[in-house]
N, C-alpha and C. Protein backbone atom coordinates (compact mmCIF):
# COMPACT_ATOMS: atom_id res chain seq x y z
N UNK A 1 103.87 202.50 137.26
CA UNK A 1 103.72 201.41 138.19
C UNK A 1 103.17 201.97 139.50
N UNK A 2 102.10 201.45 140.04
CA UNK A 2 101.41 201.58 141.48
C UNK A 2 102.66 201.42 142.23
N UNK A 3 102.64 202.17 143.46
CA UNK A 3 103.66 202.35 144.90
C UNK A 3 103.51 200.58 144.98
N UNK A 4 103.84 199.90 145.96
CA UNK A 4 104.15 198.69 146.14
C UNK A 4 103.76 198.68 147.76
N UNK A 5 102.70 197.68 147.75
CA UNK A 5 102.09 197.61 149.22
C UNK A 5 102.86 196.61 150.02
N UNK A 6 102.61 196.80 151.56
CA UNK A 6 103.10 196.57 152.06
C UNK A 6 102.00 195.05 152.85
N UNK A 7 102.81 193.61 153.48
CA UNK A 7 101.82 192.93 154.13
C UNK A 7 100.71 193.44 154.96
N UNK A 8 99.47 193.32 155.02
CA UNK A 8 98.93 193.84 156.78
C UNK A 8 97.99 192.57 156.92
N UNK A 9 97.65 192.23 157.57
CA UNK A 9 96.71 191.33 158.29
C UNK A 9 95.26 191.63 157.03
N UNK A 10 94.97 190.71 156.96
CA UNK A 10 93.18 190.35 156.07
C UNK A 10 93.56 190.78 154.60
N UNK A 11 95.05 191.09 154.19
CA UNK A 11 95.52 191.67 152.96
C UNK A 11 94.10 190.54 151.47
N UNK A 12 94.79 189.42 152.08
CA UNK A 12 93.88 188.14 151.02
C UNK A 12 92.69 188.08 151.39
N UNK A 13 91.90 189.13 152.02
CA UNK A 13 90.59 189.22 151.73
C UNK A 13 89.98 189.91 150.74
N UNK A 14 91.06 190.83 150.68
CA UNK A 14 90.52 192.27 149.69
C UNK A 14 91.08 191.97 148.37
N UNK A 15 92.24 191.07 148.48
CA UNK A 15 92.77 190.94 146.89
C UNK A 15 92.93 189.84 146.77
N UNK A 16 92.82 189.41 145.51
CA UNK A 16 93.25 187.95 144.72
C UNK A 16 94.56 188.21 144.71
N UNK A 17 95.75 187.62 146.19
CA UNK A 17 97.14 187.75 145.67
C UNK A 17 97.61 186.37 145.16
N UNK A 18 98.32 186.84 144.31
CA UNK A 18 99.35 185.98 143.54
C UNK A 18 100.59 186.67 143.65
N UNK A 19 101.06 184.59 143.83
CA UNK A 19 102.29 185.12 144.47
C UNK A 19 103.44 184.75 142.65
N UNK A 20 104.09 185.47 142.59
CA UNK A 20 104.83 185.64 141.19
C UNK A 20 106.41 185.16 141.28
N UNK A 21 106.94 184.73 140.63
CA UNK A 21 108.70 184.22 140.46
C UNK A 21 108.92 183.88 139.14
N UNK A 22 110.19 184.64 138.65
CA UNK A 22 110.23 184.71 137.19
C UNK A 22 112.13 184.34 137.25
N UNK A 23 112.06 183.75 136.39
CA UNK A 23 113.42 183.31 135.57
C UNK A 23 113.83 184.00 134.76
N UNK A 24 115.15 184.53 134.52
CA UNK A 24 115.60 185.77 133.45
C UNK A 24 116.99 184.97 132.90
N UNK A 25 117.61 185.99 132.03
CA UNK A 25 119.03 185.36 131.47
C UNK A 25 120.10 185.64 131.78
N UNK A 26 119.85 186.64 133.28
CA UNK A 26 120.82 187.47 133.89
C UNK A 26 120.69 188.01 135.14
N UNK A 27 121.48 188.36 136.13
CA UNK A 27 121.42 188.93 137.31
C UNK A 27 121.47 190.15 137.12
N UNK A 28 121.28 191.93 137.83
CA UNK A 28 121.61 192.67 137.75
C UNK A 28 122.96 193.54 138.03
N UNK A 29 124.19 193.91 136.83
CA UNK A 29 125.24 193.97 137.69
C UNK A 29 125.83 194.88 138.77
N UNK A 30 126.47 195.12 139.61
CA UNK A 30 127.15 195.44 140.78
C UNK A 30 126.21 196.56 140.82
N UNK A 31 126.71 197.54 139.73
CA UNK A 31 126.12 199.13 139.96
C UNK A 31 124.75 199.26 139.20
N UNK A 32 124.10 197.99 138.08
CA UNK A 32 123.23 198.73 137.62
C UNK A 32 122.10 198.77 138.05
N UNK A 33 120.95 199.87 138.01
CA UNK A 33 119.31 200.45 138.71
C UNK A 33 118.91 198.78 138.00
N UNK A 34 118.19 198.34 138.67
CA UNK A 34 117.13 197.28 138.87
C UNK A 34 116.11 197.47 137.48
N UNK A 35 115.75 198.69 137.58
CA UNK A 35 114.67 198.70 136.19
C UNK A 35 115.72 199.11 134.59
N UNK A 36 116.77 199.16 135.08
CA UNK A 36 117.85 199.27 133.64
C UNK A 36 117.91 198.03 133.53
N UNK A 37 118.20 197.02 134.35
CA UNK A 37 118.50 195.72 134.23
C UNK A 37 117.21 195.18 133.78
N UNK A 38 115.74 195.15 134.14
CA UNK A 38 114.78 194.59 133.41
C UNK A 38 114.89 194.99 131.98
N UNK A 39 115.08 196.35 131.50
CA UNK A 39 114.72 196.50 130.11
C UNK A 39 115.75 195.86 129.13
N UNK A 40 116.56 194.95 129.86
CA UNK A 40 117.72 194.62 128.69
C UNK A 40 117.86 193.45 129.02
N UNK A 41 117.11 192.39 130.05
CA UNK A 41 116.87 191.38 130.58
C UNK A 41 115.73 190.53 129.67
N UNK A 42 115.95 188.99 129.58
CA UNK A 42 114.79 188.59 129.30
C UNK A 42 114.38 187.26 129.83
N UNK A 43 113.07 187.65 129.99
CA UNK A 43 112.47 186.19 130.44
C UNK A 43 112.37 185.26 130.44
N UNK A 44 112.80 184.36 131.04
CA UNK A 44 113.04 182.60 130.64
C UNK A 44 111.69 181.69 131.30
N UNK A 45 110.68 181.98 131.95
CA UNK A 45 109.88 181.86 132.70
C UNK A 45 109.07 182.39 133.68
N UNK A 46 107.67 182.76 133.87
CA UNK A 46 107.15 183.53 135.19
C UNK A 46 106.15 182.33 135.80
N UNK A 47 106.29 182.08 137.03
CA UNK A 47 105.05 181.23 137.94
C UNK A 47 104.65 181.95 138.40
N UNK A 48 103.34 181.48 138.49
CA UNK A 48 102.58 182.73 139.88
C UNK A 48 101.19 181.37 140.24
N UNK A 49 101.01 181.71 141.52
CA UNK A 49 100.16 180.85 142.02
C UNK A 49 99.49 181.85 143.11
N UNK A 50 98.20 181.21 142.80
CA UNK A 50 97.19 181.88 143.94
C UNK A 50 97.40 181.64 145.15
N UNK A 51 97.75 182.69 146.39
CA UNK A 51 97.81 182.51 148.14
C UNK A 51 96.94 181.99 148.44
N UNK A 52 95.33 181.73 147.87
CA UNK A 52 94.27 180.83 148.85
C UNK A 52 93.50 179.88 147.70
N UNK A 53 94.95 178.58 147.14
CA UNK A 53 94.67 177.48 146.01
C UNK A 53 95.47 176.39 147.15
N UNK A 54 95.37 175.12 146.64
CA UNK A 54 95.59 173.89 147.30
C UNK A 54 96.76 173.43 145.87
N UNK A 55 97.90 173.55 146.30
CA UNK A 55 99.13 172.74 145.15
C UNK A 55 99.19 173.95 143.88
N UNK A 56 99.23 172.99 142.92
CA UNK A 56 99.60 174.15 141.42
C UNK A 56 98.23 174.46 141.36
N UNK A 57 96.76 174.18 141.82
CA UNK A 57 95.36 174.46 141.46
C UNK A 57 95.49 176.15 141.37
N UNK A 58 94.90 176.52 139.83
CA UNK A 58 95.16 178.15 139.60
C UNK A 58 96.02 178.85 139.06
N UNK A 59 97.51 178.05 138.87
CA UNK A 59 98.89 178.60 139.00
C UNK A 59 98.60 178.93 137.22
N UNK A 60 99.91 179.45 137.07
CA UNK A 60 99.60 180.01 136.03
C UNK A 60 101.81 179.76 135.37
N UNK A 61 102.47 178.96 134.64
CA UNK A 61 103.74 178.73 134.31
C UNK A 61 103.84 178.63 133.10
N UNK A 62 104.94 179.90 133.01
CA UNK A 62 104.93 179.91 131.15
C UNK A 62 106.82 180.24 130.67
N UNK A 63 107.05 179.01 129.89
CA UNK A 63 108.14 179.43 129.60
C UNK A 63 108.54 179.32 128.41
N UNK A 64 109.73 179.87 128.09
CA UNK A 64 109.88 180.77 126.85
C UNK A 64 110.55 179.74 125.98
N UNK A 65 110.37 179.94 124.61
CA UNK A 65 111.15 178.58 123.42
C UNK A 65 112.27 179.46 123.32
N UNK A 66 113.31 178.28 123.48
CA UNK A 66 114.90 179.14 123.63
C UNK A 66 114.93 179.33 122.20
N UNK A 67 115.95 180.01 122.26
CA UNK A 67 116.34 179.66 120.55
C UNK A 67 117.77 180.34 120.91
N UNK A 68 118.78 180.43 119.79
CA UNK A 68 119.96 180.56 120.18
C UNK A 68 120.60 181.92 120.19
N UNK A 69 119.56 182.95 119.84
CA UNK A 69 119.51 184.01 120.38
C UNK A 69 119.50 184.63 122.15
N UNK A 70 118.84 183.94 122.13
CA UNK A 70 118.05 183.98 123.40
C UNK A 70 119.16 183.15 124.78
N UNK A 71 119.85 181.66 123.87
CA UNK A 71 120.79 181.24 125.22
C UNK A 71 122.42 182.21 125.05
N UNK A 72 122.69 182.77 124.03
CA UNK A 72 123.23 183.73 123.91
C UNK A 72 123.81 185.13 124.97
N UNK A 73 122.34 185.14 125.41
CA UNK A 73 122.53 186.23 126.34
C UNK A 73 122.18 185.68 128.06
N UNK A 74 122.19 184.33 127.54
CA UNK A 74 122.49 183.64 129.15
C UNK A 74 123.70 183.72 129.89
N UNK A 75 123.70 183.97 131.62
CA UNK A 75 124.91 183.79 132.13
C UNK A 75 125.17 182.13 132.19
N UNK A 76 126.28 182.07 131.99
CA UNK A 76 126.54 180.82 132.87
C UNK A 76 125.79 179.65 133.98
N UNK A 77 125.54 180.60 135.03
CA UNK A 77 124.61 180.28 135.71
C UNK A 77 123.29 179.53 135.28
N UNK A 78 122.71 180.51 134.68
CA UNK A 78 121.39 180.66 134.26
C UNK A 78 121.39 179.02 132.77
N UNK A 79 122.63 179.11 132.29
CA UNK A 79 122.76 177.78 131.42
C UNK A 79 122.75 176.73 131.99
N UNK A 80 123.48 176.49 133.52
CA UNK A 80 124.05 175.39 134.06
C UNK A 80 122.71 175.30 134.86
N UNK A 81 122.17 176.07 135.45
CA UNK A 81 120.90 175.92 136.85
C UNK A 81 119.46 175.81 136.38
N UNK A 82 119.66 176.73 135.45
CA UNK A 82 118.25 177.47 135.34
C UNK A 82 117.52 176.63 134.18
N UNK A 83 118.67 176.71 133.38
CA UNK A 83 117.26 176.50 131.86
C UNK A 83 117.25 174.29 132.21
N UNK A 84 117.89 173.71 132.46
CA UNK A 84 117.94 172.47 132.50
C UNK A 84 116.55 172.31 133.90
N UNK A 85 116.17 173.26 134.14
CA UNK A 85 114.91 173.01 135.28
C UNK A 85 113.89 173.58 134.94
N UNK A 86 113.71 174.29 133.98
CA UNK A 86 112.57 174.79 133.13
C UNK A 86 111.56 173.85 133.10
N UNK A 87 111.66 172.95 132.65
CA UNK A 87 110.60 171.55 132.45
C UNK A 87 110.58 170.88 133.97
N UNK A 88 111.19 171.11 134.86
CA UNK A 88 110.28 170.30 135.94
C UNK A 88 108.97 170.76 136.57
N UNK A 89 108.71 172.01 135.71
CA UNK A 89 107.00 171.80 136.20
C UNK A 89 106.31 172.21 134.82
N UNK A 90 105.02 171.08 134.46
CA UNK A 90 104.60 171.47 133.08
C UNK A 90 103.95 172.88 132.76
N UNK A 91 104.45 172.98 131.48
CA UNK A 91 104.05 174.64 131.96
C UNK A 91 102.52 174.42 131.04
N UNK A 92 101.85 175.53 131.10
CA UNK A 92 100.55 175.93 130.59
C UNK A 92 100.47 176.95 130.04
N UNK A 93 101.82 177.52 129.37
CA UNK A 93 101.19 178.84 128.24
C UNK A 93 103.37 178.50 127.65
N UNK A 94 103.52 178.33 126.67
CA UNK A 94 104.97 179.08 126.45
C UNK A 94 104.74 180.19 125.52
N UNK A 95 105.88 180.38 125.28
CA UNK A 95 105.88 182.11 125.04
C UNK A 95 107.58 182.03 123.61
N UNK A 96 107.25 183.09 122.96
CA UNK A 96 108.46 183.33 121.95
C UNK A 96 108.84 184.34 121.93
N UNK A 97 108.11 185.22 122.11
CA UNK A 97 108.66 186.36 122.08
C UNK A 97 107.36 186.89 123.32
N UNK A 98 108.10 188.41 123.60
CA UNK A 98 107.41 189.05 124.74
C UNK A 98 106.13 189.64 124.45
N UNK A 99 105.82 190.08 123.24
CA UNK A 99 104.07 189.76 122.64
C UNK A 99 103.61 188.76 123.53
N UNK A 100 104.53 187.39 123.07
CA UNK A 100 103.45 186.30 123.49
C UNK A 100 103.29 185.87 124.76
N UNK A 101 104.21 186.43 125.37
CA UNK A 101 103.92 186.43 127.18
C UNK A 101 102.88 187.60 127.30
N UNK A 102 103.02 188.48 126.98
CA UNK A 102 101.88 189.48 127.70
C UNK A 102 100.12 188.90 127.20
N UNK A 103 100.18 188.28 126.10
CA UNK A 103 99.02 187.68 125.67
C UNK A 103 98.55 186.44 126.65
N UNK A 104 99.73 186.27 127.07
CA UNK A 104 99.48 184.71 128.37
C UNK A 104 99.18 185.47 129.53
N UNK A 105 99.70 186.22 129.76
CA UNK A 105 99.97 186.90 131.19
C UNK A 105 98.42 187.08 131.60
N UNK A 106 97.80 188.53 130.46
CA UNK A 106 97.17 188.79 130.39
C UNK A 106 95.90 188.05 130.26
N UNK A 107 95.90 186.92 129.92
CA UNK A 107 94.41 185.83 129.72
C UNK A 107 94.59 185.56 131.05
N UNK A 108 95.82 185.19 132.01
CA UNK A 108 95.45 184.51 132.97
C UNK A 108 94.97 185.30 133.81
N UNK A 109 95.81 186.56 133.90
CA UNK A 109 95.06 187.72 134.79
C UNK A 109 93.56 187.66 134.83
N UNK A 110 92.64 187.74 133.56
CA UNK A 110 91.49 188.19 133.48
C UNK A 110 90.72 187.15 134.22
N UNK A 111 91.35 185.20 133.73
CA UNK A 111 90.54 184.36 134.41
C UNK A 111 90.64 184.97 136.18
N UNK A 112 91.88 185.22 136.32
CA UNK A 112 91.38 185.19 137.75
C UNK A 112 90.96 186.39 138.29
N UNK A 113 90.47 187.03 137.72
CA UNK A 113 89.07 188.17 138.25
C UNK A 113 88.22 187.92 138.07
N UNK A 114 87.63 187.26 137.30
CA UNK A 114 86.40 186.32 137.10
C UNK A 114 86.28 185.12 137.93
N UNK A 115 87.48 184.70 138.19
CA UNK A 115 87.65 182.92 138.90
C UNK A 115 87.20 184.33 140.74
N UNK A 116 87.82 184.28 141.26
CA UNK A 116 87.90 185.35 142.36
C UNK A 116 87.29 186.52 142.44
N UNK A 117 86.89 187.50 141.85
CA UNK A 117 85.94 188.30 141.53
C UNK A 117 86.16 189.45 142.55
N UNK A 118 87.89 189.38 142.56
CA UNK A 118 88.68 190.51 143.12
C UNK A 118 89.76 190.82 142.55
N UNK A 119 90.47 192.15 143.25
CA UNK A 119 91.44 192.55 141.57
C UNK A 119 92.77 192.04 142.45
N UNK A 120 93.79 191.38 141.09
CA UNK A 120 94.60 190.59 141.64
C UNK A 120 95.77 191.69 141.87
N UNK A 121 96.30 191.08 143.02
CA UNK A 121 97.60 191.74 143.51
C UNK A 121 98.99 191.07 143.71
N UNK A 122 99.52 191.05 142.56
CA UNK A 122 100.96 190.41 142.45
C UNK A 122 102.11 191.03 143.50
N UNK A 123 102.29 189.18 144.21
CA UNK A 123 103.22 189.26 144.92
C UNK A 123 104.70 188.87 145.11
N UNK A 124 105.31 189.68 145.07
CA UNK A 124 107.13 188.99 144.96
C UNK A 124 107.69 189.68 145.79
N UNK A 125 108.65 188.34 146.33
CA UNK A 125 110.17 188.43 146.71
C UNK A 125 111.00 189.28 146.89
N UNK A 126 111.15 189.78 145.25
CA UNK A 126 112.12 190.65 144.63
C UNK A 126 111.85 192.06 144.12
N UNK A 127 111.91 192.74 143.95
CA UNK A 127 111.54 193.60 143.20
C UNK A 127 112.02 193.73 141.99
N UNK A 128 113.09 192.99 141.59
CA UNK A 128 113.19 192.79 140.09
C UNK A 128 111.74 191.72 139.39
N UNK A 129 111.59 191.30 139.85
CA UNK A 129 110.48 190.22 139.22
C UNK A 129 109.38 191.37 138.69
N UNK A 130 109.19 192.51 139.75
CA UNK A 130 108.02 193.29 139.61
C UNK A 130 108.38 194.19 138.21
N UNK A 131 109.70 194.43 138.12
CA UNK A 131 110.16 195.19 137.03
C UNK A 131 110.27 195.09 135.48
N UNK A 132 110.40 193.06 135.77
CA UNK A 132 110.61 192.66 134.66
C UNK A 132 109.29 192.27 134.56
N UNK A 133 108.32 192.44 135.17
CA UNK A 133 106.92 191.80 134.50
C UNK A 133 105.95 192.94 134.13
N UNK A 134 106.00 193.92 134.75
CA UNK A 134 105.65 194.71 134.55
C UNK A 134 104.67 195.89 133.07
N UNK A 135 105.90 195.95 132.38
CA UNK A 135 105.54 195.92 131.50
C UNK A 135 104.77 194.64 129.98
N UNK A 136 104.63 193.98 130.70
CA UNK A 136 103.45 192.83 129.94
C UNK A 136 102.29 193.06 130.24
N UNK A 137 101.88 193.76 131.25
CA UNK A 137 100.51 193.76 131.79
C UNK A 137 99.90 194.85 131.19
N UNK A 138 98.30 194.44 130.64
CA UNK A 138 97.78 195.55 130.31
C UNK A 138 97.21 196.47 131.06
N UNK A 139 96.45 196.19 132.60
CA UNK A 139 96.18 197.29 133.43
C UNK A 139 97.16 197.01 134.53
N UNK A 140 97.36 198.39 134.85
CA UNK A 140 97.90 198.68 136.22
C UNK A 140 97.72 198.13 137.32
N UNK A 141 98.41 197.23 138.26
CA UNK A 141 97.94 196.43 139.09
C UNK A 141 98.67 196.62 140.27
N UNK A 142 98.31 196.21 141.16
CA UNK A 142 98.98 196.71 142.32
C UNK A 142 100.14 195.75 142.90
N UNK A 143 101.26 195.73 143.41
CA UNK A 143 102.15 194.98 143.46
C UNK A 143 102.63 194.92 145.15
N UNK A 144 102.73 193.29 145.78
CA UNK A 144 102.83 193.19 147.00
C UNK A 144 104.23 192.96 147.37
N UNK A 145 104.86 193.97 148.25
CA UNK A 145 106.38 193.35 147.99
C UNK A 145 106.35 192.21 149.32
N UNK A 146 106.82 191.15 149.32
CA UNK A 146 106.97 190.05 150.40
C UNK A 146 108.71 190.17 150.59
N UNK A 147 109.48 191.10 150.32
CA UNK A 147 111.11 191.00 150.75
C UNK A 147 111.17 190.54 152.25
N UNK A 148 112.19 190.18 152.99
CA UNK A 148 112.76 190.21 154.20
C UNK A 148 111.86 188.91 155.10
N UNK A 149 110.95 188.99 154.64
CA UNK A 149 109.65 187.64 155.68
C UNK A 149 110.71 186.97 156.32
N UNK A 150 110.78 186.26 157.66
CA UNK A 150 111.66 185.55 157.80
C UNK A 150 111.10 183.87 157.27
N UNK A 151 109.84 183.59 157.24
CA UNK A 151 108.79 182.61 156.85
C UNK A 151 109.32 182.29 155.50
N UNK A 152 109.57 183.13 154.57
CA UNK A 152 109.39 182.87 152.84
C UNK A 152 111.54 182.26 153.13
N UNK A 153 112.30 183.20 153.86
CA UNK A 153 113.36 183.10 153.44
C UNK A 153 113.89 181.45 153.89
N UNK A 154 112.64 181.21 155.15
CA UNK A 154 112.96 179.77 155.35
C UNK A 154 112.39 178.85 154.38
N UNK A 155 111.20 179.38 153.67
CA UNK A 155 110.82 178.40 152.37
C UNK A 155 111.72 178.10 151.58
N UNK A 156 112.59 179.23 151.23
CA UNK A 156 113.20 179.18 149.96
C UNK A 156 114.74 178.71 150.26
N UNK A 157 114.90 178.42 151.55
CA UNK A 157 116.37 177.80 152.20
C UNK A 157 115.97 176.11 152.97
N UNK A 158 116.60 176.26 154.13
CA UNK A 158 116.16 175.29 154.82
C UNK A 158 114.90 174.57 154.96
N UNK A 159 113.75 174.99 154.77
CA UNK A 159 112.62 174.48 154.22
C UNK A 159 112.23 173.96 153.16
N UNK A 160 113.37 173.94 151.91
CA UNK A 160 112.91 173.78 150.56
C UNK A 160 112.31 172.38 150.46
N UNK A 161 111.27 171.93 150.02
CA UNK A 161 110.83 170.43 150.36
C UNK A 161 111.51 169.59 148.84
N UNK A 162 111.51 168.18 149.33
CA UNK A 162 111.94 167.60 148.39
C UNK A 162 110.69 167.54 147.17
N UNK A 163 110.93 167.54 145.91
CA UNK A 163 110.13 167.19 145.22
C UNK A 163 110.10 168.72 144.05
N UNK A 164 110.90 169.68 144.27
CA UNK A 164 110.60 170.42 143.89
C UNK A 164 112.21 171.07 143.55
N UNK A 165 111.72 171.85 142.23
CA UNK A 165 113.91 172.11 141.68
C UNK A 165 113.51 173.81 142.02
N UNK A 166 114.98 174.23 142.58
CA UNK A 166 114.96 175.44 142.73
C UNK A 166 115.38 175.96 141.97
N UNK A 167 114.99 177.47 141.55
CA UNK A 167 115.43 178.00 140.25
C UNK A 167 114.39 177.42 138.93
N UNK A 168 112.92 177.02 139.85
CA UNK A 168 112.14 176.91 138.72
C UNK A 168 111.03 177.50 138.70
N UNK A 169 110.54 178.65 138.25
CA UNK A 169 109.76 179.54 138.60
C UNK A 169 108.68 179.28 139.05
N UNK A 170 107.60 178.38 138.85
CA UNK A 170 106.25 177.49 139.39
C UNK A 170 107.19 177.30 141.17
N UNK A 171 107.96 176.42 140.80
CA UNK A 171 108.23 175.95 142.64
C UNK A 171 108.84 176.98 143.20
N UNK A 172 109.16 177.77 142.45
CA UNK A 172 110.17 178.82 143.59
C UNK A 172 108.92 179.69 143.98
N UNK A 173 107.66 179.91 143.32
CA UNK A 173 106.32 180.73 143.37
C UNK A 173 105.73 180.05 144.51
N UNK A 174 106.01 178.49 144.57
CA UNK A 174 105.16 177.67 145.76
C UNK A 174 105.43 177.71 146.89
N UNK A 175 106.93 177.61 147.02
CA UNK A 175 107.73 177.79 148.16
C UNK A 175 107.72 178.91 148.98
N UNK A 176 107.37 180.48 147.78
CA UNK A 176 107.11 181.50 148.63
C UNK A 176 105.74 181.84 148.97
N UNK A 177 105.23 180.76 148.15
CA UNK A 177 103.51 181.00 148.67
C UNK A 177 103.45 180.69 150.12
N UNK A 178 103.83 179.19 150.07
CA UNK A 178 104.32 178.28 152.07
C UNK A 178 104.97 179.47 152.65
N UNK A 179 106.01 180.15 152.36
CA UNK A 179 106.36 180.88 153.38
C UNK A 179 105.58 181.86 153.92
N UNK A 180 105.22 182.33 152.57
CA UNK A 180 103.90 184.00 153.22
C UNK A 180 102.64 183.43 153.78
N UNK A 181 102.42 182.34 153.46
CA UNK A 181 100.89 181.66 153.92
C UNK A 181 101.69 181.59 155.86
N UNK A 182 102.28 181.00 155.92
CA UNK A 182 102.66 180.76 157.23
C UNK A 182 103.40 182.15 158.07
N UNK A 183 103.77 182.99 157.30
CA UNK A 183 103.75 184.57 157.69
C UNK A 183 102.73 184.94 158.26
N UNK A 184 101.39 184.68 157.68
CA UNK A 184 100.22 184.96 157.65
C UNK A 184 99.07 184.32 158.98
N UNK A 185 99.89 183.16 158.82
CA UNK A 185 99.22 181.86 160.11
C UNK A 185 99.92 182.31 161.14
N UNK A 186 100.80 183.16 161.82
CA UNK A 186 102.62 183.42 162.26
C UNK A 186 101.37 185.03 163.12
N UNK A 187 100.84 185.10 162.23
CA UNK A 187 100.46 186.67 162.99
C UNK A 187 98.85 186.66 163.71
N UNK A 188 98.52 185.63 163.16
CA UNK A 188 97.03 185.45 163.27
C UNK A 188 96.52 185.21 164.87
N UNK A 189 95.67 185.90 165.39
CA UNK A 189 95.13 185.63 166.65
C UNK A 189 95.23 184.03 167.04
């Protein structure tokens, strides 16, 4: 995995960022490393939406066919919050197994180097998102961490707009798009 860049001013000139938020079946616990927790984690959904698109235009939401394997290794949480909000935004690729996400992942990646005709730079929140997606991708890509913004943390709190379920990977991707876009407007001459 590429080091993990940091915001700077004209960043979305040089790269197609997308901003990324993924749904899993589990939190990481107390003591365990972040990338132990991706490899035994699984995906219930990833959004990612382009930083310079108008709404879902570009986005890219793919979520996974449960099966009872799969709600099995759900927390609680993730049964009661998460999977009952899966469907509030239509998705455009689902997935069964993790083959078939990296085959989604990967088509959408390519449109948007062709759509943009710059190399995309996935952006998250978290750094678990980066961990658990990670390995789906076929080239090495560079990864933007957006932690701490005070802009995104008001998207994803007190800003959350109506119309949109939290804990659903497309809107939770939108919400931190509004925040970093206005990070971005926040620094600008």
């Amino acid at each position: 995995m590429k080091p993990y860049l940091r915001s700077y001013p004209g960043i979305e000139r040089v790269y197609d960022v997308l901003i990324v938020d993924t749904e899993f079946t589990r939190l990481p616990m107390a003591k365990e490393a972040v990338w132990n927790w991706a490899a035994h984690c699984r995906v219930l959904s990833v959004g990612i939406v382009p930083l310079v698109a108008a709404g879902e235009q570009g986005s890219f939401y793919a979520t996974r066919k449960l099966t009872k394997q799969v709600l099995t290794q759900c927390v609680p949480f993730v049964i009661e919050t998460v999977i009952p909000r899966l469907d509030d935004a239509g998705a455009s690729a689902t997935f069964g197994n993790e083959a078939d996400l990296g085959i989604e992942l990967n088509h959408y990646l390519d449109e948007r180097r062709q759509i943009s005709g710059r190399e995309p730079l996935l952006a998250v929140d978290w750094i678990g998102d980066a961990y658990l997606l990670n390995p789906f991708i076929r080239e090495e890509l560079g990864w933007l961490l957006v932690e701490g913004i005070a802009q995104i943390e008001h998207a994803l709190g007190e800003g959350w707009p109506a119309g949109r379920s939290r804990h659903n990977a497309l809107h939770d991707a939108l919400s931190i798009r509004d925040g970093y876009f206005a990070h971005i407007q926040a620094r600008s001459p």
